[in-house]
C-alpha atoms as a PDB file:
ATOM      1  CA  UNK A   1     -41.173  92.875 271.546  1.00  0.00           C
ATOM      2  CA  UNK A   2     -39.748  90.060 269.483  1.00  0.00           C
ATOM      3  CA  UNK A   3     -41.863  87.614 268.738  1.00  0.00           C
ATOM      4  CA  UNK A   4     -41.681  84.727 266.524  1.00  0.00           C
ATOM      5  CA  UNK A   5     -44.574  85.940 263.928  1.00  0.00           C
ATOM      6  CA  UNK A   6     -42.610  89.102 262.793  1.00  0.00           C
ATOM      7  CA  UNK A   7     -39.530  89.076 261.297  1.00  0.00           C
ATOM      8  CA  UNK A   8     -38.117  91.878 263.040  1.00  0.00           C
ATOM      9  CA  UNK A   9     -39.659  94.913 265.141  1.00  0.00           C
ATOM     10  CA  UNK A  10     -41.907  97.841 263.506  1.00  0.00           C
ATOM     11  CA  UNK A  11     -39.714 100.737 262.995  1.00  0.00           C
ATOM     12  CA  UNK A  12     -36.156  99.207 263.242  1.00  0.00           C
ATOM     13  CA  UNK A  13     -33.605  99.194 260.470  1.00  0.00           C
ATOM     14  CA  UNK A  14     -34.452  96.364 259.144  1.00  0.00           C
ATOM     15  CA  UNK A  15     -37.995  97.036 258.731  1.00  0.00           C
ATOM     16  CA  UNK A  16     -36.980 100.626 256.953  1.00  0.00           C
ATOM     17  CA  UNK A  17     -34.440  98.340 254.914  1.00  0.00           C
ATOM     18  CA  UNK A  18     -37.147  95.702 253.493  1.00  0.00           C
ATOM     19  CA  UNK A  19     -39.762  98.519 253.268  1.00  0.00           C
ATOM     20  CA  UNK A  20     -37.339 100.066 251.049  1.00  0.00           C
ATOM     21  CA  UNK A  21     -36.779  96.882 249.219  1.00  0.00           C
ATOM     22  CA  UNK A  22     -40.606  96.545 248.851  1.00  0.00           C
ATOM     23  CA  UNK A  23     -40.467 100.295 247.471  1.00  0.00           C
ATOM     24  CA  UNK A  24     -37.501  99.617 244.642  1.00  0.00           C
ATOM     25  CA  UNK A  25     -39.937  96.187 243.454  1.00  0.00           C
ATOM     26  CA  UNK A  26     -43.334  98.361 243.618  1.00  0.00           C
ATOM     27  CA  UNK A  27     -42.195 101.188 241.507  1.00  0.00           C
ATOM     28  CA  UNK A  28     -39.333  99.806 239.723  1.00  0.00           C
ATOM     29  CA  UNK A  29     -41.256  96.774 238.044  1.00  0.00           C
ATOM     30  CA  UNK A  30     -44.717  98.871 237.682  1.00  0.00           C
ATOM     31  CA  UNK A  31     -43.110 102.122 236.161  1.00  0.00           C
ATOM     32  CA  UNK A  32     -41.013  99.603 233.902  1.00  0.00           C
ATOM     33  CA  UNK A  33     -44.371  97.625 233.213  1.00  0.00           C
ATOM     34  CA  UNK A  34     -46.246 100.489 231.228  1.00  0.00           C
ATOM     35  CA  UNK A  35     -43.543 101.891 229.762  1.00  0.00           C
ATOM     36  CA  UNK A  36     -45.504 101.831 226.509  1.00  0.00           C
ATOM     37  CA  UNK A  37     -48.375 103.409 227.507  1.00  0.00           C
ATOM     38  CA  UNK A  38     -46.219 106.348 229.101  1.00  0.00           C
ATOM     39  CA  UNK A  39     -44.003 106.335 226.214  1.00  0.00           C
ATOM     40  CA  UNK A  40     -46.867 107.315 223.955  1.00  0.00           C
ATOM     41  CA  UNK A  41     -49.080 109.749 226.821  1.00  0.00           C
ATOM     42  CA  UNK A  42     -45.288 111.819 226.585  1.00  0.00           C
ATOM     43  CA  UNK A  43     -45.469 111.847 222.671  1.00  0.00           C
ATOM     44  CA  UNK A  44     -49.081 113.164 222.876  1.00  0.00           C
ATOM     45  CA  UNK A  45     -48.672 115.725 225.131  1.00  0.00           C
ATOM     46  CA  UNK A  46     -45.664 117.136 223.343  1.00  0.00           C
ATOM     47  CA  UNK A  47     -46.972 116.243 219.652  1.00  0.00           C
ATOM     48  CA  UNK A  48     -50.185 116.279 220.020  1.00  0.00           C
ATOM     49  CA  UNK A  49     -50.608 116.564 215.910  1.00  0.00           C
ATOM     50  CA  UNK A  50     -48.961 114.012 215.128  1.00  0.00           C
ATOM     51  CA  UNK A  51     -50.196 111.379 218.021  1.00  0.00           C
ATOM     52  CA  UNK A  52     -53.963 112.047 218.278  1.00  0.00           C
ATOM     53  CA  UNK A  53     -54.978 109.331 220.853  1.00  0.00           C
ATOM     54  CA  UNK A  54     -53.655 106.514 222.918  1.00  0.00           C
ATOM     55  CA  UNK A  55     -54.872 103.955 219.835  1.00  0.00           C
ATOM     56  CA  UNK A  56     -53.548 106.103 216.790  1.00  0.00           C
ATOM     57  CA  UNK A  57     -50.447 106.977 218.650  1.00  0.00           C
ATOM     58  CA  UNK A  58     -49.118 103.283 219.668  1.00  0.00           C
ATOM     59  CA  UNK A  59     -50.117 102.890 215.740  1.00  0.00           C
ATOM     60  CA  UNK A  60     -47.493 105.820 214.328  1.00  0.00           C
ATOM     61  CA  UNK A  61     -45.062 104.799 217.354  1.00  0.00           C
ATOM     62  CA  UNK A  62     -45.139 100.773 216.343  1.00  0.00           C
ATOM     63  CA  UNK A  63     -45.139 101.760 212.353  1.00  0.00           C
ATOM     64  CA  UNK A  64     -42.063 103.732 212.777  1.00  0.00           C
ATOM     65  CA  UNK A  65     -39.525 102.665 215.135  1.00  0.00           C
ATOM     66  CA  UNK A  66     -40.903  99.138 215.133  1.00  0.00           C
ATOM     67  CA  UNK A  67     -42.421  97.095 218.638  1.00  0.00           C
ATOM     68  CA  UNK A  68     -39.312  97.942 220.127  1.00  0.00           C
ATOM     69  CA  UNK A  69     -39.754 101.451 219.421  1.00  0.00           C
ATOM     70  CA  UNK A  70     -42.495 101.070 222.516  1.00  0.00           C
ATOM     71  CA  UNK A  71     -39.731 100.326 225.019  1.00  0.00           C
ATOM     72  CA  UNK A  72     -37.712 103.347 224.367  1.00  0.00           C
ATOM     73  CA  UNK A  73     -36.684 104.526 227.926  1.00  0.00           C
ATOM     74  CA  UNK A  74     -37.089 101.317 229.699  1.00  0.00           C
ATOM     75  CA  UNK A  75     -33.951 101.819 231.358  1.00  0.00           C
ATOM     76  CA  UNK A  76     -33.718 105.276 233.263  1.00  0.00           C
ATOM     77  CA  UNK A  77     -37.234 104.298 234.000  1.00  0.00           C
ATOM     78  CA  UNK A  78     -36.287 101.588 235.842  1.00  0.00           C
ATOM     79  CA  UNK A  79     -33.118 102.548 236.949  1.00  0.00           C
ATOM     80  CA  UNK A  80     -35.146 105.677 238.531  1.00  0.00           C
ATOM     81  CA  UNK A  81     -38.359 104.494 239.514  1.00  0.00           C
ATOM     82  CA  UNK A  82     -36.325 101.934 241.648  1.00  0.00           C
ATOM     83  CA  UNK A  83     -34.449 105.052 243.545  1.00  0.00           C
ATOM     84  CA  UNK A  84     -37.723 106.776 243.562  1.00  0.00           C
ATOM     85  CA  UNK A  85     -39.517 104.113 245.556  1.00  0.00           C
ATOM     86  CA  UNK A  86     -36.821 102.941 247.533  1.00  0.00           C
ATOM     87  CA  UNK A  87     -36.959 106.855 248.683  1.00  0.00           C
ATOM     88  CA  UNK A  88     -40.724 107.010 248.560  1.00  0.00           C
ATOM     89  CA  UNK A  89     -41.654 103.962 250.678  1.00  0.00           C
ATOM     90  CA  UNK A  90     -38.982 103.658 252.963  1.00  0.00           C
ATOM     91  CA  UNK A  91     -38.882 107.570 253.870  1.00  0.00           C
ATOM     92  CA  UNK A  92     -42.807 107.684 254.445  1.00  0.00           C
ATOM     93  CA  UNK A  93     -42.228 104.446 256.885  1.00  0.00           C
ATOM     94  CA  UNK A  94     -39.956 106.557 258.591  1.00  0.00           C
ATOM     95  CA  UNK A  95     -41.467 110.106 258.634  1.00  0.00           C
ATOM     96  CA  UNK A  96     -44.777 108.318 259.798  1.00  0.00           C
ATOM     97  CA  UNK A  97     -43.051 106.787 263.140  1.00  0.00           C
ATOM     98  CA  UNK A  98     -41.212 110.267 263.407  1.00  0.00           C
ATOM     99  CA  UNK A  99     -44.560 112.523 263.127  1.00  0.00           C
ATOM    100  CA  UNK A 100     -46.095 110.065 265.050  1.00  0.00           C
ATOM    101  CA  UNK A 101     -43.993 109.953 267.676  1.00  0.00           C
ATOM    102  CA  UNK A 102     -43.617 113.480 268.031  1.00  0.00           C
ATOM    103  CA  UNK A 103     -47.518 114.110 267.905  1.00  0.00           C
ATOM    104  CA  UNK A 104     -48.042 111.474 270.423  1.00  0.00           C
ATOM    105  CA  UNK A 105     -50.652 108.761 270.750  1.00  0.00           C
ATOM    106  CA  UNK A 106     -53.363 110.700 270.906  1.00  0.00           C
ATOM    107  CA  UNK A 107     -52.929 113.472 268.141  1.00  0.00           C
ATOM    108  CA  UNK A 108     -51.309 110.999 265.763  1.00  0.00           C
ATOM    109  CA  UNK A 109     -54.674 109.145 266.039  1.00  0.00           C
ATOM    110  CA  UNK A 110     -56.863 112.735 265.653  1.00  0.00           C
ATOM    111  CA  UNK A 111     -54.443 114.119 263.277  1.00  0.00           C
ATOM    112  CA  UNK A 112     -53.973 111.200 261.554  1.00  0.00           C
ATOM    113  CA  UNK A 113     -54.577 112.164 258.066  1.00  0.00           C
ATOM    114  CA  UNK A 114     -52.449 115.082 258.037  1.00  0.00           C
ATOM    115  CA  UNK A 115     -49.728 112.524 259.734  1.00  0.00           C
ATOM    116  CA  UNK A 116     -49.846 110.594 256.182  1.00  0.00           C
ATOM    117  CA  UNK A 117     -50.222 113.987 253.919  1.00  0.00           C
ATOM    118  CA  UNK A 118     -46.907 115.375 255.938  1.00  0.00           C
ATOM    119  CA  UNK A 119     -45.041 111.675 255.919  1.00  0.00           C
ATOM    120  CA  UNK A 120     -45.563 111.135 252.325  1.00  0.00           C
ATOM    121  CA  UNK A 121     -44.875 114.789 251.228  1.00  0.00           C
ATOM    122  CA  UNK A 122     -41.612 114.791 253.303  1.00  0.00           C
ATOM    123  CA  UNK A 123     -40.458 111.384 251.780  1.00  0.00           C
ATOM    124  CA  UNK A 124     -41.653 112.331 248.190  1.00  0.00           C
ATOM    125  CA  UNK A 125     -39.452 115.556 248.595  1.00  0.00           C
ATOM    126  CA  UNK A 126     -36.080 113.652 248.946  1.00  0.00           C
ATOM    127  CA  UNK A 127     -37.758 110.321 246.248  1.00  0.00           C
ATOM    128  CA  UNK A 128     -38.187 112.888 243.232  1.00  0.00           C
ATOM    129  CA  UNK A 129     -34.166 114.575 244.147  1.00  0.00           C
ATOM    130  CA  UNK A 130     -33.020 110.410 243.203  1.00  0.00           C
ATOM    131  CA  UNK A 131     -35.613 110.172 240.510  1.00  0.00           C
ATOM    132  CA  UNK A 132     -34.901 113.974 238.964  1.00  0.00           C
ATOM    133  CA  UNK A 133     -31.781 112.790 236.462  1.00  0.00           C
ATOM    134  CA  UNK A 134     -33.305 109.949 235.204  1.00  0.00           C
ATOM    135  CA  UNK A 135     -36.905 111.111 234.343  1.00  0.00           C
ATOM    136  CA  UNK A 136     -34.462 114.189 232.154  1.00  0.00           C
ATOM    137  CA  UNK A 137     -33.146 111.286 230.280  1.00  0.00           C
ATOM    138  CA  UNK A 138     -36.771 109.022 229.760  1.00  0.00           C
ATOM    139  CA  UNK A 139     -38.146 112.215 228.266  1.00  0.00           C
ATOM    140  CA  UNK A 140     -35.126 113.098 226.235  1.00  0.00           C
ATOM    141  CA  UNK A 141     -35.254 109.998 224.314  1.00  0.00           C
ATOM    142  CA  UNK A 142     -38.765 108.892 224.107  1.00  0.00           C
ATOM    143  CA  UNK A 143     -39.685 112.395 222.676  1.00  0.00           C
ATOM    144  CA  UNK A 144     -36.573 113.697 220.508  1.00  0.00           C
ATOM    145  CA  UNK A 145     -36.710 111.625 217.720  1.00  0.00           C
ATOM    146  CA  UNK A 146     -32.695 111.066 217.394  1.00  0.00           C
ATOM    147  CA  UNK A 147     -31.444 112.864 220.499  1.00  0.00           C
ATOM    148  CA  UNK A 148     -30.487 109.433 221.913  1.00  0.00           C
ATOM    149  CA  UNK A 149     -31.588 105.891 221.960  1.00  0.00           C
ATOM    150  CA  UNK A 150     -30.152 104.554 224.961  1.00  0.00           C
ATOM    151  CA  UNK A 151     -29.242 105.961 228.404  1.00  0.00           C
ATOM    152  CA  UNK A 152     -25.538 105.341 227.957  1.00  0.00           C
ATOM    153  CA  UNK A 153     -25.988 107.716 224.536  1.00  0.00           C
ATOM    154  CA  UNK A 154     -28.049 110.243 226.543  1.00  0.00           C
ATOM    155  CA  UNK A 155     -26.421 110.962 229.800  1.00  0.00           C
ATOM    156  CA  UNK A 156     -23.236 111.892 228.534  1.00  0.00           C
ATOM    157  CA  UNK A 157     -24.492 114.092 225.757  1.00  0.00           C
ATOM    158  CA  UNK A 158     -26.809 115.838 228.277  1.00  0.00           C
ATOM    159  CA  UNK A 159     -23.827 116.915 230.460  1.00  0.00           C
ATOM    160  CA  UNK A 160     -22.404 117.762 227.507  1.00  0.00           C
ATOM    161  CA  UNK A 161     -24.847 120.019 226.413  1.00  0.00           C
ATOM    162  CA  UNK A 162     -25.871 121.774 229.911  1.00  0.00           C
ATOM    163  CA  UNK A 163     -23.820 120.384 232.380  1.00  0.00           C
ATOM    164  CA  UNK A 164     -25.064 118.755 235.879  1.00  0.00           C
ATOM    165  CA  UNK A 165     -27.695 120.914 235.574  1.00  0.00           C
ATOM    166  CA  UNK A 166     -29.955 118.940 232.755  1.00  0.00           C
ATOM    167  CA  UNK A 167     -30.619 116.690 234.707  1.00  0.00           C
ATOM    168  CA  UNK A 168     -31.865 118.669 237.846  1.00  0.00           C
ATOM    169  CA  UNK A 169     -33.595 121.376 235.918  1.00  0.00           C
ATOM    170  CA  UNK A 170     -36.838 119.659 236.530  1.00  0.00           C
ATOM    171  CA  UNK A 171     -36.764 118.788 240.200  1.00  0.00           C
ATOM    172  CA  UNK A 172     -39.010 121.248 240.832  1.00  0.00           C
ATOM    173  CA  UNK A 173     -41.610 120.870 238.495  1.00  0.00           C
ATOM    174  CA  UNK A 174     -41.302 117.191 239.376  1.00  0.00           C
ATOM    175  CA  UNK A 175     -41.886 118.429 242.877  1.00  0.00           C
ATOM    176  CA  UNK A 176     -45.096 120.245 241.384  1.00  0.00           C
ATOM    177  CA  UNK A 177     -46.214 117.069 239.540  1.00  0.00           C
ATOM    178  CA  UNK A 178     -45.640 114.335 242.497  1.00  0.00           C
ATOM    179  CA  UNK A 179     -45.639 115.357 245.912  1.00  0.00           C
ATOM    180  CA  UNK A 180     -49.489 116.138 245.285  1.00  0.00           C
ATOM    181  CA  UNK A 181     -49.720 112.736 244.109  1.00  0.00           C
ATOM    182  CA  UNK A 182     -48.079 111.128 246.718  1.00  0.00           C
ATOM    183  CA  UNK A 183     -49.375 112.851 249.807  1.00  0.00           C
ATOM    184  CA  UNK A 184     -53.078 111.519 247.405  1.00  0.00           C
ATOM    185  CA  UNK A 185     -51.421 108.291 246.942  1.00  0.00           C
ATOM    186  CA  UNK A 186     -50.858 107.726 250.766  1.00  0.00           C
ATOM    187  CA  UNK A 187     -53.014 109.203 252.522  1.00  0.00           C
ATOM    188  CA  UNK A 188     -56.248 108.689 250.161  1.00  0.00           C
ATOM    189  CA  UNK A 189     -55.116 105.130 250.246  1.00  0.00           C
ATOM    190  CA  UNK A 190     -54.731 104.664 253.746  1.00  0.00           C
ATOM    191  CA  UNK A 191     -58.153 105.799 254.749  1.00  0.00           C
ATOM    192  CA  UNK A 192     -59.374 103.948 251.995  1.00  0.00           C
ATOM    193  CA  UNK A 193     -57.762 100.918 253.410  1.00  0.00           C
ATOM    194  CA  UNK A 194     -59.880 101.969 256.918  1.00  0.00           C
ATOM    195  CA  UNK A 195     -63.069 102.559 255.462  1.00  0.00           C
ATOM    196  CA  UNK A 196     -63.019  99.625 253.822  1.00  0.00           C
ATOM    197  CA  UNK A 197     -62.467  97.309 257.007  1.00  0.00           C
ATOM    198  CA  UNK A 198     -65.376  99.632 258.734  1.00  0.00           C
ATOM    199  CA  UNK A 199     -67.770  99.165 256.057  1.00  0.00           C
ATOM    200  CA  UNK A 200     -67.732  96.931 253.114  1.00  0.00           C
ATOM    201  CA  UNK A 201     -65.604  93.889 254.435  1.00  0.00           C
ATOM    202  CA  UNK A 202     -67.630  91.746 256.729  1.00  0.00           C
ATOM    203  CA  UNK A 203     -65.616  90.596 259.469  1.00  0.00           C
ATOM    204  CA  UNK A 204     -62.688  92.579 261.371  1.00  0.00           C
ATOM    205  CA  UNK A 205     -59.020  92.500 259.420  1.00  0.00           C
ATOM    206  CA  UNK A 206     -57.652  90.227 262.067  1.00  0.00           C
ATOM    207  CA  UNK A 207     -59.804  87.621 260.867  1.00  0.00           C
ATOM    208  CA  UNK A 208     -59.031  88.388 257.293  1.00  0.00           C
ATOM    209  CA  UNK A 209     -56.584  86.048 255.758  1.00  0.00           C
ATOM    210  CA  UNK A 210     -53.185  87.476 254.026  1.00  0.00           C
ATOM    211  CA  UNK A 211     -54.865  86.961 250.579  1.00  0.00           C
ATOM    212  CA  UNK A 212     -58.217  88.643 250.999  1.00  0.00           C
ATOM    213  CA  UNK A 213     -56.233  91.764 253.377  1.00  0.00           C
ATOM    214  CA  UNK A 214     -54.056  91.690 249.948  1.00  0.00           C
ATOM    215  CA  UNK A 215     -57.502  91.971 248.113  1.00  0.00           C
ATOM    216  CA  UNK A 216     -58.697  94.750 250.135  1.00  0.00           C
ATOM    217  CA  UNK A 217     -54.591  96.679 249.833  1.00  0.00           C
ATOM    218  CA  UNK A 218     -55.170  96.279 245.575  1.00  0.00           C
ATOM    219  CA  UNK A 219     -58.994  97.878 245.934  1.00  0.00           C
ATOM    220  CA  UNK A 220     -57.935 100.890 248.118  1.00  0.00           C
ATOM    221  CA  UNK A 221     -54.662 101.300 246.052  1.00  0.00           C
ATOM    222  CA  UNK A 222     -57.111 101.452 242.660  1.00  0.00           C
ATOM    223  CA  UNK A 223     -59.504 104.017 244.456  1.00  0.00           C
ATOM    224  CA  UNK A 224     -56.298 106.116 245.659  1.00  0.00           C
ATOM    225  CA  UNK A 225     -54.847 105.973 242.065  1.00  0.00           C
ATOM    226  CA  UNK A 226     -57.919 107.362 240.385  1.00  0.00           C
ATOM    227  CA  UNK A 227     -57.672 110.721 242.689  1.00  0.00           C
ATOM    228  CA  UNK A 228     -54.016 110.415 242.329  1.00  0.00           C
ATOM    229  CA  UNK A 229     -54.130 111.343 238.499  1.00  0.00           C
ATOM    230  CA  UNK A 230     -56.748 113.894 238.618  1.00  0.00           C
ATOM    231  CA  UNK A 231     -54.854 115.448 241.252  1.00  0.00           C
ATOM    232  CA  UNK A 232     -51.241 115.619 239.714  1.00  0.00           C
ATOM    233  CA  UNK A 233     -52.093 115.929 235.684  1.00  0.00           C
ATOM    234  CA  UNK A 234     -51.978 119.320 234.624  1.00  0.00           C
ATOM    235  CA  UNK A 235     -48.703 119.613 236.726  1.00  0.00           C
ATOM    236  CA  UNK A 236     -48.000 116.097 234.379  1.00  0.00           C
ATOM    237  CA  UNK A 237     -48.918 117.973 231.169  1.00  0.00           C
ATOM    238  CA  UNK A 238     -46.583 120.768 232.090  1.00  0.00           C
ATOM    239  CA  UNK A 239     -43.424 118.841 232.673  1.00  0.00           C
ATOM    240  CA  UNK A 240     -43.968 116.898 229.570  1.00  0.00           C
ATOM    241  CA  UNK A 241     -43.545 120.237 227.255  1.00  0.00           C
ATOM    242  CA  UNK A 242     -41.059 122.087 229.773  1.00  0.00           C
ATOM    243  CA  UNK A 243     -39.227 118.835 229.042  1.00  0.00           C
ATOM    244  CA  UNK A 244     -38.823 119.033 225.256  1.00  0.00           C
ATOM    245  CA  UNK A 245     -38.692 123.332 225.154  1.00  0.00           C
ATOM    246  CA  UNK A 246     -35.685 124.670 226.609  1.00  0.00           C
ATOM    247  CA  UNK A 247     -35.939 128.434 227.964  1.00  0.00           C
ATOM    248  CA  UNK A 248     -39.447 127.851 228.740  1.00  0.00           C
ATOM    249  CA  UNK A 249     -41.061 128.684 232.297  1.00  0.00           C
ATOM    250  CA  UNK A 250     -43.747 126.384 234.126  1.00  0.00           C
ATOM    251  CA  UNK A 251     -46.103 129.756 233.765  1.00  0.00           C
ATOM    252  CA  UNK A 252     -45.380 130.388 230.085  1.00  0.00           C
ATOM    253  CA  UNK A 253     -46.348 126.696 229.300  1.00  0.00           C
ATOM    254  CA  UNK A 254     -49.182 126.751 231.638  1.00  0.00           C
ATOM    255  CA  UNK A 255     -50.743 130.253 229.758  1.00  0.00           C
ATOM    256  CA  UNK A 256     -50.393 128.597 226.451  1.00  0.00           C
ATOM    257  CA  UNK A 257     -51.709 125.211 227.302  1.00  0.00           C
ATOM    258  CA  UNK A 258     -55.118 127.011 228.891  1.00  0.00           C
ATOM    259  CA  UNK A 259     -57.514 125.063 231.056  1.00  0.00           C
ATOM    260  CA  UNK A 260     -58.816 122.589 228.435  1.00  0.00           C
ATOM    261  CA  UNK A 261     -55.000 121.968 227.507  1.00  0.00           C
ATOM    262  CA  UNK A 262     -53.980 120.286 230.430  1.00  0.00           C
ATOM    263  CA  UNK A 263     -56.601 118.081 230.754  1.00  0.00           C
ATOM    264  CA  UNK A 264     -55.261 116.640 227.876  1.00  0.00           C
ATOM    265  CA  UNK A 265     -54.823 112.466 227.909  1.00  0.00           C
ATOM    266  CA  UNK A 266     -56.695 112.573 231.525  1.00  0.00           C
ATOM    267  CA  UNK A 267     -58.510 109.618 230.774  1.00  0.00           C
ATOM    268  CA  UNK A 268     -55.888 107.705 229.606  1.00  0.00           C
ATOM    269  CA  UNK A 269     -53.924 108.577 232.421  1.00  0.00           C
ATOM    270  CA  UNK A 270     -56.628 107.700 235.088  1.00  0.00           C
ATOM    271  CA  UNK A 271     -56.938 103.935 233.800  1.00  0.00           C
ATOM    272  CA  UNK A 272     -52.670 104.071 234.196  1.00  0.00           C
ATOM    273  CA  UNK A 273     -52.456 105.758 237.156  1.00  0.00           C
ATOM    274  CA  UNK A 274     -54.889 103.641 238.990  1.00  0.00           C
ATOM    275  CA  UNK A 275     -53.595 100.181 237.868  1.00  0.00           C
ATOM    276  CA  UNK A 276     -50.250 101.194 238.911  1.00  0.00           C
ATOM    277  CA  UNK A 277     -51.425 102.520 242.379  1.00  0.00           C
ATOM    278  CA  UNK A 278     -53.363  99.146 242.698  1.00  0.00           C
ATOM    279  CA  UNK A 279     -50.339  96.750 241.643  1.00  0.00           C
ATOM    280  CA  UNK A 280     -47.493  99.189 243.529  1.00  0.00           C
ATOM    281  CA  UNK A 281     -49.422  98.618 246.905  1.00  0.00           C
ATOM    282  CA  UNK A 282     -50.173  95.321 246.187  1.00  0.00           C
ATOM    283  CA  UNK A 283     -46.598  94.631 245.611  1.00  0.00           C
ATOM    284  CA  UNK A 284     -45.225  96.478 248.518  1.00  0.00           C
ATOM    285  CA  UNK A 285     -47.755  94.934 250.887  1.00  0.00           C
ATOM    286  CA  UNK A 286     -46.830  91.204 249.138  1.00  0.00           C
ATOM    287  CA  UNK A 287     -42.977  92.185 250.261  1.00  0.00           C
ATOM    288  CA  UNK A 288     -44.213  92.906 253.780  1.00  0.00           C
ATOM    289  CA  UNK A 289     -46.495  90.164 254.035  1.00  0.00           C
ATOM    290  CA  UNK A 290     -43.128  87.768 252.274  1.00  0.00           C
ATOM    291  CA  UNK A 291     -40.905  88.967 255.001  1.00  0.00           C
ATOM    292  CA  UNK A 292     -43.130  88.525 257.925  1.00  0.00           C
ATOM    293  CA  UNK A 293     -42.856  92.400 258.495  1.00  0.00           C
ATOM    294  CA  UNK A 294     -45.318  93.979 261.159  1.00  0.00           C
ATOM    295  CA  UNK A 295     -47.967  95.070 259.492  1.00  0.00           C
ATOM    296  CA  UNK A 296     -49.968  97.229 262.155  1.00  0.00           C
ATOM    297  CA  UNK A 297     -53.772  97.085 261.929  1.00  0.00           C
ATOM    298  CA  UNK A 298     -55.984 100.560 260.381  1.00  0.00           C
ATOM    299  CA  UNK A 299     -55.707 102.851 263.367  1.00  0.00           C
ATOM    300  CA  UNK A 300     -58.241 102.700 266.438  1.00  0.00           C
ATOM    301  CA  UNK A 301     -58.942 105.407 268.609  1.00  0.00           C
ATOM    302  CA  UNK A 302     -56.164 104.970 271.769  1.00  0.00           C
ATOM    303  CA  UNK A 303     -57.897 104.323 274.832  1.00  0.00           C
ATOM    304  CA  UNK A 304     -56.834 107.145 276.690  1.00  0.00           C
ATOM    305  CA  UNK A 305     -58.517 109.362 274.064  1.00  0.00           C
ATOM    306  CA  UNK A 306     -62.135 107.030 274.304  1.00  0.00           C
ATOM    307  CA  UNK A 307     -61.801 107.956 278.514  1.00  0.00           C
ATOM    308  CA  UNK A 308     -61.755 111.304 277.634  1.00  0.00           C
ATOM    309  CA  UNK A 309     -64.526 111.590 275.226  1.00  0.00           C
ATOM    310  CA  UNK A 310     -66.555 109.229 277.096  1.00  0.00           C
ATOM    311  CA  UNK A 311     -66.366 106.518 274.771  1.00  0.00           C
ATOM    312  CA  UNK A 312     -65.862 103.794 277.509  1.00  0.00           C
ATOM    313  CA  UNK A 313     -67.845 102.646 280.781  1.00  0.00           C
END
């Protein structure tokens, strides 16, 4: 079914390939893009005596290692964010023609939400295994003053320290920290997405141009972001001290921290979280609608189904 409005056919290599393009812009550039404000969250949550809140701690962070000082990590930040979302985006495309498929029409439709939980667990699974290495280093040097400055001064001394192992150490409470996230990000976002069609915008999406369907992609992806970060912080807080401590369990930190503890820097956190949702699926959607790739339509109950509940004459 090639036709001359797509650029190539939903679910072929290509498509995967571009999605996964799409996914390496999204995350890469956003994750790169707030840098600062994560640099600082990371300092708070492991110092949080000497950074006291978002204002007083860009204040000590700019007084002592300069402006600059608020770019520290820029690079395995990138670098990973980029592997993360080429992973992230491109996987879920693919897990959520695979699920589909193997549901079929009708119980991919039913089912449909726990179609995008499963999809965007499954791809978040392999994302954080390419992101692991590099979110060891980010942490490393934005919060040991004089471990490293750089990523080509932290890897090596990392394997020098512990071996291959430093940098995998925290797969799994990354695992803890982002596949709840994700399976929020995706799924909360695409029934967002169909809500909003249903009810608040006025006329049906097909009569939506790309700019105001781009509109209604940056809404949802705000809304998804906010539950996003409520959803994955205390797992956040955790991996930001297990980080710094070495020896230290999830459990131990989690004890000490109590409930009120990992709360800590939600706020700050929400506003981050949700303008990065918002601009990541704003991007990826931009890359899709860029490359003429098929962009199917919020799901509508399959006819079949409608004969069987009686939906149709």
């Amino acid at each position: 079914m090639q036709n001359t409005e797509y650029s190539c056919e939903y679910g072929s290599l290509k498509f995967y390939a571009l999605c996964g393009f799409g996914g390496v812009l999204s995350c890469g550039l956003t994750h790169t893009a707030v840098v600062p404000l994560d640099l600082v969250k990371c300092r708070m949550q492991v110092d949080p005596q000497k950074y006291k809140s978002i204002f007083n701690g860009f204040s000590v962070t700019v007084k002592e290692d300069g402006v600059r000082g608020l770019a520290k990590g820029w690079a395995p930040t990138f670098i990973g964010y980029s592997m993360q979302g080429l992973c992230k985006f491109g996987f879920y495309e693919v897990f959520k023609i695979l699920y589909g498929n193997m549901l079929g029409e009708e119980n991919a439709y039913l089912w449909r939400t726990s179609l995008y939980l499963a999809a965007s667990a499954s791809a978040e699974f392999f994302a954080d295994i390419a992101l692991a290495p590099m979110e060891a280093a980010k942490v490393r040097i934005q919060t040991q003053p004089g471990y490293a400055n750089t990523l080509r001064q932290a890897v090596p001394k990392m394997f020098g320290e512990e071996g291959i192992w430093a940098f995998y150490k925290g797969v799994a409470p990354l695992w803890m920290r982002q596949i709840p996230y994700t399976m929020m990000k995706f799924a909360c976002f695409e029934r967002t997405v169909e809500a909003l069609y249903k009810y608040v915008v006025p006329k049906p999406r097909s009569e939506c141009s790309k700019g105001e369907q781009l509109v209604v992609t940056f809404v949802a992806g705000y809304i998804a972001g906010v539950f996003c970060a409520i959803v994955s912080h205390p797992a956040d807080s955790v991996v930001s001290v297990l980080n710094k401590e070495k020896g230290s369990s999830a459990s131990q930190v989690l004890m000490r921290l109590g409930f009120k503890g990992v709360w800590k820097g939600l706020f700050a956190r929400i506003i981050m979280i949700g303008t990065l949702t918002a601009l990541q699926w704003f991007i990826y959607d931009s890359v899709k609608v860029y490359f003429r790739l098929p962009r199917p339509p919020p799901p509508e109950m399959p006819e079949s189904l409608k004969k069987k509940l009686g939906l149709t004459q």
